[in-house]
Protein backbone atom coordinates (compact mmCIF):
# COMPACT_ATOMS: atom_id res chain seq x y z
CA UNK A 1 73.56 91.71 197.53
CA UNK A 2 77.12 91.17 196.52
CA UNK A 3 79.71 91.69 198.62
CA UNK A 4 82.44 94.76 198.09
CA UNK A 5 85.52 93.44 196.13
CA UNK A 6 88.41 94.32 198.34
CA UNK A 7 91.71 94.97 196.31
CA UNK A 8 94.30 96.55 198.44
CA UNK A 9 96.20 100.16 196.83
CA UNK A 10 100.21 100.00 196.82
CA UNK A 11 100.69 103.75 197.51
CA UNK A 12 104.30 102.96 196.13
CA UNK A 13 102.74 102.04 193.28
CA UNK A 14 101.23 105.16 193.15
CA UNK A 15 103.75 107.03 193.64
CA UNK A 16 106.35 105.72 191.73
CA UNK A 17 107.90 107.89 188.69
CA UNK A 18 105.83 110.75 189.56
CA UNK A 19 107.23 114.20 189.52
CA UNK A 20 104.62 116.65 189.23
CA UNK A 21 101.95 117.73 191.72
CA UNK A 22 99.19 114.91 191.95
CA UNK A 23 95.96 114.68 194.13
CA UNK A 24 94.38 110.90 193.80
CA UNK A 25 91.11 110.17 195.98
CA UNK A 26 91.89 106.49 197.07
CA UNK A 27 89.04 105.95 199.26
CA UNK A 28 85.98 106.77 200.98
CA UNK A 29 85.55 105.89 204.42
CA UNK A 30 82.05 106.80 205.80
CA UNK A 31 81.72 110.34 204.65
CA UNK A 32 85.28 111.10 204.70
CA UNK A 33 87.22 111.02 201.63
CA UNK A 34 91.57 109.88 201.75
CA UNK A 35 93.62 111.30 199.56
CA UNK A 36 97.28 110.82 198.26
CA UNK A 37 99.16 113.81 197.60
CA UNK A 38 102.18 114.31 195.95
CA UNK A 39 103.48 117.75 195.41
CA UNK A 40 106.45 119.49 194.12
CA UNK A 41 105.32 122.94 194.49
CA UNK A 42 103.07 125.10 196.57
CA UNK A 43 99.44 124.90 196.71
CA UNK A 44 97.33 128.35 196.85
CA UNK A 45 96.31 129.47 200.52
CA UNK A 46 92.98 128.39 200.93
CA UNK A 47 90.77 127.28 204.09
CA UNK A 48 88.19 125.16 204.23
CA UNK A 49 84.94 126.05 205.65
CA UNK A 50 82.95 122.83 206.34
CA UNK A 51 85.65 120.46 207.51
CA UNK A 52 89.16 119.79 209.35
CA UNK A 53 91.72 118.04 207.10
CA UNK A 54 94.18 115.60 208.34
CA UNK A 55 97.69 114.97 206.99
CA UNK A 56 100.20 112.33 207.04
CA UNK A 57 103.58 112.69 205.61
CA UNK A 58 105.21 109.57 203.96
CA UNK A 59 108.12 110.72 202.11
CA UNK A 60 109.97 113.82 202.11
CA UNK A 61 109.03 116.91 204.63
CA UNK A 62 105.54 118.26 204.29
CA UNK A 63 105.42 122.22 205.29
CA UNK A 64 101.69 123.65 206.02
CA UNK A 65 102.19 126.56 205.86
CA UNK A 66 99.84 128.97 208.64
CA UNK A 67 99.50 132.60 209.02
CA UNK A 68 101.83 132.70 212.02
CA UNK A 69 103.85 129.94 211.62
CA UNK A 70 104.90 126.99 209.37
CA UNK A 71 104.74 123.69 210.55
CA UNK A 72 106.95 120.24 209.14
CA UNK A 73 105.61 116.94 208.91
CA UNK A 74 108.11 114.56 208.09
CA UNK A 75 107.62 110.80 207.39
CA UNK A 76 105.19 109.08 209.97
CA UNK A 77 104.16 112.35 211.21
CA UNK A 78 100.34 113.77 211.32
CA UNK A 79 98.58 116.81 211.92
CA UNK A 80 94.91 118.24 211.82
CA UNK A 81 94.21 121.42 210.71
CA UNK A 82 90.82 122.49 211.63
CA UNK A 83 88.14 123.72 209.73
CA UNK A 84 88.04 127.61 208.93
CA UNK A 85 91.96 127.63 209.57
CA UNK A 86 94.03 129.40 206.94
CA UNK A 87 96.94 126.83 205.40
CA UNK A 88 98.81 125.72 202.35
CA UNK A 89 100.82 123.02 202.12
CA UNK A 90 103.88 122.71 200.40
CA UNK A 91 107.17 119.90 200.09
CA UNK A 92 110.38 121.55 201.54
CA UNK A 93 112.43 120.31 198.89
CA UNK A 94 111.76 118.94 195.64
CA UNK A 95 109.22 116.34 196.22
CA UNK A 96 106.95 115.22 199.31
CA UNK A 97 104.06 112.49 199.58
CA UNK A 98 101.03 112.27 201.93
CA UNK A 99 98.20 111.13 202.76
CA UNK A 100 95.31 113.85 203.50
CA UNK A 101 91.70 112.63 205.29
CA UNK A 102 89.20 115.41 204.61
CA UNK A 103 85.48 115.73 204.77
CA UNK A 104 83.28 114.03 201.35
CA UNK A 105 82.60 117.40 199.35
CA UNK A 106 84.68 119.45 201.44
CA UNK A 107 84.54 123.49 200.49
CA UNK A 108 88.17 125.06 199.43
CA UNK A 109 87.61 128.46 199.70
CA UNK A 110 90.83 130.03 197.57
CA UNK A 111 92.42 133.56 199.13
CA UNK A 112 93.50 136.22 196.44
């Protein structure tokens, strides 16, 4: 069996030039799946059923919004929000980036 080729991911790189929302799976650790995020507007409220979801702001501040509150993540911050818990996330001003570690096939369940 042949070993995994291990090339590392420049999340600058990634990042770079990039002004519209964008979701990028980068990895898959055991049955959990990491994601880069970069957003410039709201996502939908949503909640997710059959996993937490963890975030990590990079750049920018990161607001999740909740139904009684809004937390801000700014760079080098991180927060779980557990499974079943009503969110969305959203960049306070024009532009943040984060990193998001969330269940392999995890369930968005979209509120109207």
């Amino acid at each position: 069996m042949q070993p995994p080729v291990l090339i590392p991911i420049s999340i600058q790189q990634e990042t770079n030039n990039v002004n519209a929302y964008k979701n990028i799976p980068l990895s898959i650790v055991n049955d959990h799946t990491v994601r880069l995020s970069i957003m410039t507007e709201p996502f939908y409220w949503h909640y997710h059923p059959n996993s937490d979801e963890t975030f990590l702001a990079l750049e920018g501040v990161l607001c999740i919004d909740l139904e009684d509150k809004t937390v801000e993540l700014s760079p080098n911050q991180l927060i779980t929000i557990p499974a079943n818990v009503v969110h969305r996330t959203r960049p306070k001003y024009e532009r943040s980036v984060n990193v998001t570690f969330e269940r392999e096939g995890i369930e968005t369940v979209k509120l109207t």
